[in-house]
C-alpha atoms as a PDB file:
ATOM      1  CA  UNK A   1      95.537  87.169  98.777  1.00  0.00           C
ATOM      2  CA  UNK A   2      93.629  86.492 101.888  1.00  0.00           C
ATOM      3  CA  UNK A   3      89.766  85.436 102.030  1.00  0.00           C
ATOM      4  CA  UNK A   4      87.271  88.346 101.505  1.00  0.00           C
ATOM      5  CA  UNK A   5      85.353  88.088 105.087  1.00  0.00           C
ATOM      6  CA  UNK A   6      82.027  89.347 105.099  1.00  0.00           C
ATOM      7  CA  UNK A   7      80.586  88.178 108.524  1.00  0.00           C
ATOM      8  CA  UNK A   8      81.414  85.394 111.359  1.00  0.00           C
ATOM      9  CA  UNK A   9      78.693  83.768 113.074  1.00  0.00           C
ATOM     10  CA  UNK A  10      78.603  82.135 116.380  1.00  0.00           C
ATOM     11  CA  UNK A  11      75.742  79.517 117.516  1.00  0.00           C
ATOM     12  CA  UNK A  12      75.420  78.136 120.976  1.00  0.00           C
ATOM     13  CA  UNK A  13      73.174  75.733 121.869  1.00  0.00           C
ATOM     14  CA  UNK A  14      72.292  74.098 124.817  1.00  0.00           C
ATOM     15  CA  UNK A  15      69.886  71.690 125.369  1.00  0.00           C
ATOM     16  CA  UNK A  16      68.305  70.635 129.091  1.00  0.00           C
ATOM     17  CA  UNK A  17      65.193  68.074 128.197  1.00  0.00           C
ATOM     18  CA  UNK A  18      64.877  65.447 125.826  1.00  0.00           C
ATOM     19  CA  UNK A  19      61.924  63.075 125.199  1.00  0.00           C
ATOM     20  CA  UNK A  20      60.425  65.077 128.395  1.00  0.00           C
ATOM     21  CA  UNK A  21      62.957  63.616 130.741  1.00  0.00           C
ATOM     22  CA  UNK A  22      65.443  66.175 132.080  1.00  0.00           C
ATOM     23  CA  UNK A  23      69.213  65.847 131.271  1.00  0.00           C
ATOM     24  CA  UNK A  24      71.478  65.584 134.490  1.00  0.00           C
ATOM     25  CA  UNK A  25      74.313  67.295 132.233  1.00  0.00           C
ATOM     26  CA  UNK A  26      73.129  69.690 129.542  1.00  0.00           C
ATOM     27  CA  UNK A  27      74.697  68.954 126.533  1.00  0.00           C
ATOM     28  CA  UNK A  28      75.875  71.495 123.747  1.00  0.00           C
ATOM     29  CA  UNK A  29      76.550  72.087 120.329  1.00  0.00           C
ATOM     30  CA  UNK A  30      78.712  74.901 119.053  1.00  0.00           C
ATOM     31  CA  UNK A  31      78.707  75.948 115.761  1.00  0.00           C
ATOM     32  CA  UNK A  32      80.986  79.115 113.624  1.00  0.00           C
ATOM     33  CA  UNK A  33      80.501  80.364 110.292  1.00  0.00           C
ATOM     34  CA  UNK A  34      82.619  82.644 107.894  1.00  0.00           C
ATOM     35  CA  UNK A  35      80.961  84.117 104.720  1.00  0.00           C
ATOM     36  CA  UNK A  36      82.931  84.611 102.541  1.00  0.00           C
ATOM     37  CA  UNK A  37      83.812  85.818  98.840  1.00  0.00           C
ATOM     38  CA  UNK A  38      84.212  83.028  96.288  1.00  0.00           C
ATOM     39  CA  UNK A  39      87.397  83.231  95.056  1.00  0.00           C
ATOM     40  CA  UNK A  40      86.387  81.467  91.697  1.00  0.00           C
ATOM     41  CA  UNK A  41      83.584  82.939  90.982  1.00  0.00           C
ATOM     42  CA  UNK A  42      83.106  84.658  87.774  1.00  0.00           C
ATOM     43  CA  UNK A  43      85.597  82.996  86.345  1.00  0.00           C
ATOM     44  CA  UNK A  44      84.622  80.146  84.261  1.00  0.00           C
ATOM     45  CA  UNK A  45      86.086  76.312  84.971  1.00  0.00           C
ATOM     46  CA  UNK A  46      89.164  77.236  86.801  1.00  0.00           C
ATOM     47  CA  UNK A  47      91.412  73.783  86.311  1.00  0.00           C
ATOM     48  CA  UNK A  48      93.719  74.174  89.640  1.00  0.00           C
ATOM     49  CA  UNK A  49      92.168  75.564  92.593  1.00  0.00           C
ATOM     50  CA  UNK A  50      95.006  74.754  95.087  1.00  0.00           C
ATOM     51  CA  UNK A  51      96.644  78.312  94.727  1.00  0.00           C
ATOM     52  CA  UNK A  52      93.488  79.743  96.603  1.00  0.00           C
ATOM     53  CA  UNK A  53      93.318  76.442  98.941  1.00  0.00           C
ATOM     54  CA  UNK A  54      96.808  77.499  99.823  1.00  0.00           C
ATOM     55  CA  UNK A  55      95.919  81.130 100.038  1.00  0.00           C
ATOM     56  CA  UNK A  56      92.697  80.794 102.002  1.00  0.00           C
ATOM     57  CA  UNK A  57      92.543  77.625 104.100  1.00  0.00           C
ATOM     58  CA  UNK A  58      95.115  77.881 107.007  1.00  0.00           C
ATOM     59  CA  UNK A  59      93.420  81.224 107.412  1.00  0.00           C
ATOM     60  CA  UNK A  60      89.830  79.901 107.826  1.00  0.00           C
ATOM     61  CA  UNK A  61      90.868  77.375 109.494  1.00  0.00           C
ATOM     62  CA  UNK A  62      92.575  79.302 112.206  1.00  0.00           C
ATOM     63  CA  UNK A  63      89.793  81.652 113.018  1.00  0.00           C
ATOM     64  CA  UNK A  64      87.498  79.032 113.033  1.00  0.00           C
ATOM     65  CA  UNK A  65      89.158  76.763 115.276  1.00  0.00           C
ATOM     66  CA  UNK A  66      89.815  79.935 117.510  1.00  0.00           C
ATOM     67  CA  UNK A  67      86.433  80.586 117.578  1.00  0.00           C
ATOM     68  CA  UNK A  68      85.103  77.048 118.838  1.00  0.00           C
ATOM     69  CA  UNK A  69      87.407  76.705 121.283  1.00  0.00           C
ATOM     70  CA  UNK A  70      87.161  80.247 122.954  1.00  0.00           C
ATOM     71  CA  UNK A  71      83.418  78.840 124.219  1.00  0.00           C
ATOM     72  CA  UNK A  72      84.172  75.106 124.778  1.00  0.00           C
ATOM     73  CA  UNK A  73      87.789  74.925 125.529  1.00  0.00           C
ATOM     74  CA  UNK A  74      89.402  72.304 126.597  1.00  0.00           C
ATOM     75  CA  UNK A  75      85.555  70.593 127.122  1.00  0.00           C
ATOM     76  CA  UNK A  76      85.420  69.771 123.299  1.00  0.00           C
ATOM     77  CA  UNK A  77      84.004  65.813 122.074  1.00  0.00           C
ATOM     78  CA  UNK A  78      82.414  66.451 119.409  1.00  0.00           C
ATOM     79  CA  UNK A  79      83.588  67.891 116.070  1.00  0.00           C
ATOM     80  CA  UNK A  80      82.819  68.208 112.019  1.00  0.00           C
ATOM     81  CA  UNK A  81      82.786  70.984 109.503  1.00  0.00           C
ATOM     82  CA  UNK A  82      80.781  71.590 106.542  1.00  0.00           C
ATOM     83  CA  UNK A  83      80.572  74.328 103.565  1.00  0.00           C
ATOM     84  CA  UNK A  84      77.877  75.633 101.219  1.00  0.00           C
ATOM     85  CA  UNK A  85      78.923  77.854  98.117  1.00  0.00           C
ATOM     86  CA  UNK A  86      76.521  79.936  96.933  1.00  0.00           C
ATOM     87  CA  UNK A  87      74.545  79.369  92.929  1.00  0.00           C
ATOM     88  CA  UNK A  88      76.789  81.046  91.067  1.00  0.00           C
ATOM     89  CA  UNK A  89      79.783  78.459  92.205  1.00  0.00           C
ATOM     90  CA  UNK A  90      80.638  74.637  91.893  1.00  0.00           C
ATOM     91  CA  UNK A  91      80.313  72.609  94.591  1.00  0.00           C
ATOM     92  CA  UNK A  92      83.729  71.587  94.528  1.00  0.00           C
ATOM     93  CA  UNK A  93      84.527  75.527  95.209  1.00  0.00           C
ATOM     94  CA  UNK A  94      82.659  74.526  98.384  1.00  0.00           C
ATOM     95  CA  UNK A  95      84.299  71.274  98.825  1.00  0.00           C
ATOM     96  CA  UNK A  96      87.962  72.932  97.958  1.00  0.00           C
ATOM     97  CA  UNK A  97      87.581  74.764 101.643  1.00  0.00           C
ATOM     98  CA  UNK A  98      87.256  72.245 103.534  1.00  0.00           C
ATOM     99  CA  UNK A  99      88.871  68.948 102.074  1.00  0.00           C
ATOM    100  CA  UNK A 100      92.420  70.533 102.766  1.00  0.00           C
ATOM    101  CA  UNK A 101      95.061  69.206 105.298  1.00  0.00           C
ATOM    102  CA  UNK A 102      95.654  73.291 105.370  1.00  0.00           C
ATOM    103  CA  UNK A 103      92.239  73.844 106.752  1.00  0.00           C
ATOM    104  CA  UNK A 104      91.129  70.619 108.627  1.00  0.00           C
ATOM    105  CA  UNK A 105      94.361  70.094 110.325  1.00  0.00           C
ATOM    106  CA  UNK A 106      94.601  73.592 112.281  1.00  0.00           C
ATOM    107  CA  UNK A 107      91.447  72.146 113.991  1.00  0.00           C
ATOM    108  CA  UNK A 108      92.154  68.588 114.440  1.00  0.00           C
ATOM    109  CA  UNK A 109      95.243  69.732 115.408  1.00  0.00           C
ATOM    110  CA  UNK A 110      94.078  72.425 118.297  1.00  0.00           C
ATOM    111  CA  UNK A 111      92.138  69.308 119.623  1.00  0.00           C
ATOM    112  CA  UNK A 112      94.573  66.896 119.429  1.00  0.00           C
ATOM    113  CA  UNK A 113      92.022  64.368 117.605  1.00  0.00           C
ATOM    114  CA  UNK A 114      92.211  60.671 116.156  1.00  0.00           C
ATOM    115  CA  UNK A 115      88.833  60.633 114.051  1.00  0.00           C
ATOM    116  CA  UNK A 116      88.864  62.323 110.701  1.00  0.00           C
ATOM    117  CA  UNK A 117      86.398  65.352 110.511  1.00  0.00           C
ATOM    118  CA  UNK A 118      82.939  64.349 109.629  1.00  0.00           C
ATOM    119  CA  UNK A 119      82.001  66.574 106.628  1.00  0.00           C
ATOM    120  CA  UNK A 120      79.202  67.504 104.846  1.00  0.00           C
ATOM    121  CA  UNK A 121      79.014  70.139 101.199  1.00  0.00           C
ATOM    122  CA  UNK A 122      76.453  71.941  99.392  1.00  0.00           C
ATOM    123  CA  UNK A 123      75.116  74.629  97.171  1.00  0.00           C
ATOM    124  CA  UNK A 124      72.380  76.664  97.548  1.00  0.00           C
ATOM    125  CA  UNK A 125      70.504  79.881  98.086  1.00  0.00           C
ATOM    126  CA  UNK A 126      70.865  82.430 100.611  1.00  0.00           C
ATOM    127  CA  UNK A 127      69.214  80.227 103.814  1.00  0.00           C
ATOM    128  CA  UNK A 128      70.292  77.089 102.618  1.00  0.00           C
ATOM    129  CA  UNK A 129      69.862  74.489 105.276  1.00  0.00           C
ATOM    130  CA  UNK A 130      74.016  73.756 106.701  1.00  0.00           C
ATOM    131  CA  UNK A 131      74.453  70.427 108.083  1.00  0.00           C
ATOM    132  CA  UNK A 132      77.194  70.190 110.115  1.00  0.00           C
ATOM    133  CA  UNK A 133      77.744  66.407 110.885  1.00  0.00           C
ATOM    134  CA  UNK A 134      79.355  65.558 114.472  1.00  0.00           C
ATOM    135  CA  UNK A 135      81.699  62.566 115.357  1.00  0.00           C
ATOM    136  CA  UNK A 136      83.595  61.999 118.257  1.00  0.00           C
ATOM    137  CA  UNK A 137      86.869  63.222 118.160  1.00  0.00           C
ATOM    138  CA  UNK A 138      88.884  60.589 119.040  1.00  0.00           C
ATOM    139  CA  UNK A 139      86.766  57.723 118.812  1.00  0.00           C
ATOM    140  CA  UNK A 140      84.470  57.445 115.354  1.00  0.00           C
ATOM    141  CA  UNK A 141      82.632  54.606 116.760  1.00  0.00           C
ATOM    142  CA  UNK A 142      81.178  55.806 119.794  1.00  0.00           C
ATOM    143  CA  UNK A 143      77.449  56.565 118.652  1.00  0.00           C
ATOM    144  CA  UNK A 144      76.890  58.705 121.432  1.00  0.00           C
ATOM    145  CA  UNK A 145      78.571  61.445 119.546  1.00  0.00           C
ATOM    146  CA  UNK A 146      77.033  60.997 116.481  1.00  0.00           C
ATOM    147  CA  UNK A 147      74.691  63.819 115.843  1.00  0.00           C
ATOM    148  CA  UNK A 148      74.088  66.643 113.194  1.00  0.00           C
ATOM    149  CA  UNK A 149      73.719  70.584 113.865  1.00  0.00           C
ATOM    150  CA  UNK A 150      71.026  72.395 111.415  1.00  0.00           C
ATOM    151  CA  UNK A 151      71.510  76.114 111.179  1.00  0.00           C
ATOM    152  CA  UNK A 152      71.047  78.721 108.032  1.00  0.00           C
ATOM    153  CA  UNK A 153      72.057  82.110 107.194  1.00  0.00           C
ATOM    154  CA  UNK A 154      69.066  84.038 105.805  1.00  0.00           C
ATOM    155  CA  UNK A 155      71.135  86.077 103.499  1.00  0.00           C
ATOM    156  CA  UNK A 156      74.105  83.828 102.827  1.00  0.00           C
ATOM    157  CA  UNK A 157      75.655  82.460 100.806  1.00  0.00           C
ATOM    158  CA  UNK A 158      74.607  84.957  97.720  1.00  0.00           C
ATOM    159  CA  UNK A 159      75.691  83.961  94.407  1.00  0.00           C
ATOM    160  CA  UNK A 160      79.419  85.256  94.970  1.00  0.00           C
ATOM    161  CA  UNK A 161      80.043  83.622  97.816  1.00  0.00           C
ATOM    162  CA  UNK A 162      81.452  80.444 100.310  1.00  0.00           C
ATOM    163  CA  UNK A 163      80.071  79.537 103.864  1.00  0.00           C
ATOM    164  CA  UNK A 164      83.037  78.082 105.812  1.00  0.00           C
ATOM    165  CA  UNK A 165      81.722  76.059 109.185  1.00  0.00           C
ATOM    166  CA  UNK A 166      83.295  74.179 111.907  1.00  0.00           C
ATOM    167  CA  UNK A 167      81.202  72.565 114.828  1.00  0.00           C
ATOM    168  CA  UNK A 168      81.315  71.183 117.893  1.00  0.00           C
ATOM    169  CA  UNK A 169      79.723  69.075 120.694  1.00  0.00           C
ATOM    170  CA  UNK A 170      80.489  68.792 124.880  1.00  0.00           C
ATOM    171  CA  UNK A 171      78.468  66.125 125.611  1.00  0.00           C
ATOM    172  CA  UNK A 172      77.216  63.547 123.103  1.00  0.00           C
ATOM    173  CA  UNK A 173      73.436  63.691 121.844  1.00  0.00           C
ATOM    174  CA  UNK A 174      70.755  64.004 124.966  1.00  0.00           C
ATOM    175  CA  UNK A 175      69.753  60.179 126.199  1.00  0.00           C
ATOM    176  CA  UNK A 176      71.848  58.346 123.817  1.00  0.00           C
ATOM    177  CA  UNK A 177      71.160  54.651 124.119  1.00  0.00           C
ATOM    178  CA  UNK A 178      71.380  52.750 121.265  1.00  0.00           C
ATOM    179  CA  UNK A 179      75.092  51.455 121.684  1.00  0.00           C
ATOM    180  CA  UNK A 180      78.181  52.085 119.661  1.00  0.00           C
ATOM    181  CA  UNK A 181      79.871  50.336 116.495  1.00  0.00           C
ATOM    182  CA  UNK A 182      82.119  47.480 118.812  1.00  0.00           C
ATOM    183  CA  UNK A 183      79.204  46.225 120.264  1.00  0.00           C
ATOM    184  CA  UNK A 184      77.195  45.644 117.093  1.00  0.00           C
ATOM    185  CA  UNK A 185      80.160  44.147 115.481  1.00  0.00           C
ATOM    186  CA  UNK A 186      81.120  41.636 118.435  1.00  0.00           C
ATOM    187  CA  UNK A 187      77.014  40.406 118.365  1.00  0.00           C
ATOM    188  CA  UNK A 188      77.634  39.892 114.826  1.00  0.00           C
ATOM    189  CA  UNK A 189      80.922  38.084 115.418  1.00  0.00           C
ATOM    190  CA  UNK A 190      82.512  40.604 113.596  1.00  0.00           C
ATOM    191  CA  UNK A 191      86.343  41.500 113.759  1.00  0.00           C
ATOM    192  CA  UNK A 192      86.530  45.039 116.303  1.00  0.00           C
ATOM    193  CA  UNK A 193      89.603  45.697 115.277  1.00  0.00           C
ATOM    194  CA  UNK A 194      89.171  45.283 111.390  1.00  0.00           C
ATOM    195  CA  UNK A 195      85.598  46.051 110.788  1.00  0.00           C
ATOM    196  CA  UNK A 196      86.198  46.554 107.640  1.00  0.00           C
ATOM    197  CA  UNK A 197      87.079  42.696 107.099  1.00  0.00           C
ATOM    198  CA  UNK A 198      90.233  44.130 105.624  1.00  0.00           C
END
């Protein structure tokens, strides 16, 4: 059964001063919702959700992904992707959107990136506070790209329901200067290529 759509959101933002010194590049942040129905709710402690996972996912994650890349195109750095299920769900309903090769992939994918998808999950209240983490795509050490996109939906998610999001970034954050990951670990005599120590 496909995903119960109630609404699609679309944020654009664009930011041209920083810190009162003027950007020469504006940078941006995309972000797109879907609200939609919780699949589990209502239900009690459902033990396998991968049937809706299967049923849901690819399809989230291909209007998603369409809808990021109709504004940035082929311009995209940036990405991440967060959910928030609304009170009457688990937060593993929330989690069991977007921790899916069937979802994250059709993104990842479209973008041809290296870096996993930065993530964050929630519950809450219709106007929850969504956090939608940003990494670079290809590189996850590059600091520059490292920045988080607040939004909320004043009547989503209601008790019934799952807020889907992917976001974006052209540009990393405005004025970055405070390095990247090599850098720190090469000072530190650190191994770049294993910083893990692994």
């Amino acid at each position: 059964m496909p995903a119960q759509i109630r609404r699609t959101l679309l944020r654009h933002q664009m930011t041209y001063e920083e810190g009162g010194k003027p950007l020469d590049t504006p940078t941006e942040l995309v972000a797109v919702l879907v609200i939609i129905r919780n699949p589990w709710f209502g239900r009690g402690f459902v033990d396998d959700l991968r049937p809706e996972i299967r049923d849901h996912a690819p399809e989230l994650g291909e209007l998603l992904t369409s809808m990021i890349l109709d504004v940035t195109g082929d311009r995209l750095e940036g990405y991440g992707k967060a959910s928030v299920v609304g009170m009457g769900g688990e937060i593993e309903h929330a989690q069991a959107m977007t921790h899916t090769l069937w979802f994250g992939n059709k993104y990842r994918n479209a973008v041809n990136a290296k870096s996993y998808l930065a993530f964050a999950n929630t519950r809450g209240a219709a106007g929850t506070s969504i956090m939608i983490p940003l990494m670079h795509k290809d590189d996850g050490g590059q600091r520059s790209h490292y920045q988080t996109f607040h939004l909320n939906v004043p009547d989503a998610p209601a008790e019934d329901e799952i807020i889907v999001a992917l976001g974006a970034s052209i540009g990393g954050h405005p004025h970055h200067r405070i390095g990247n990951r090599y850098v720190d670990l090469e000072e530190m005599g650190g191994d770049v290529d294993n910083p893990a120590g692994v």
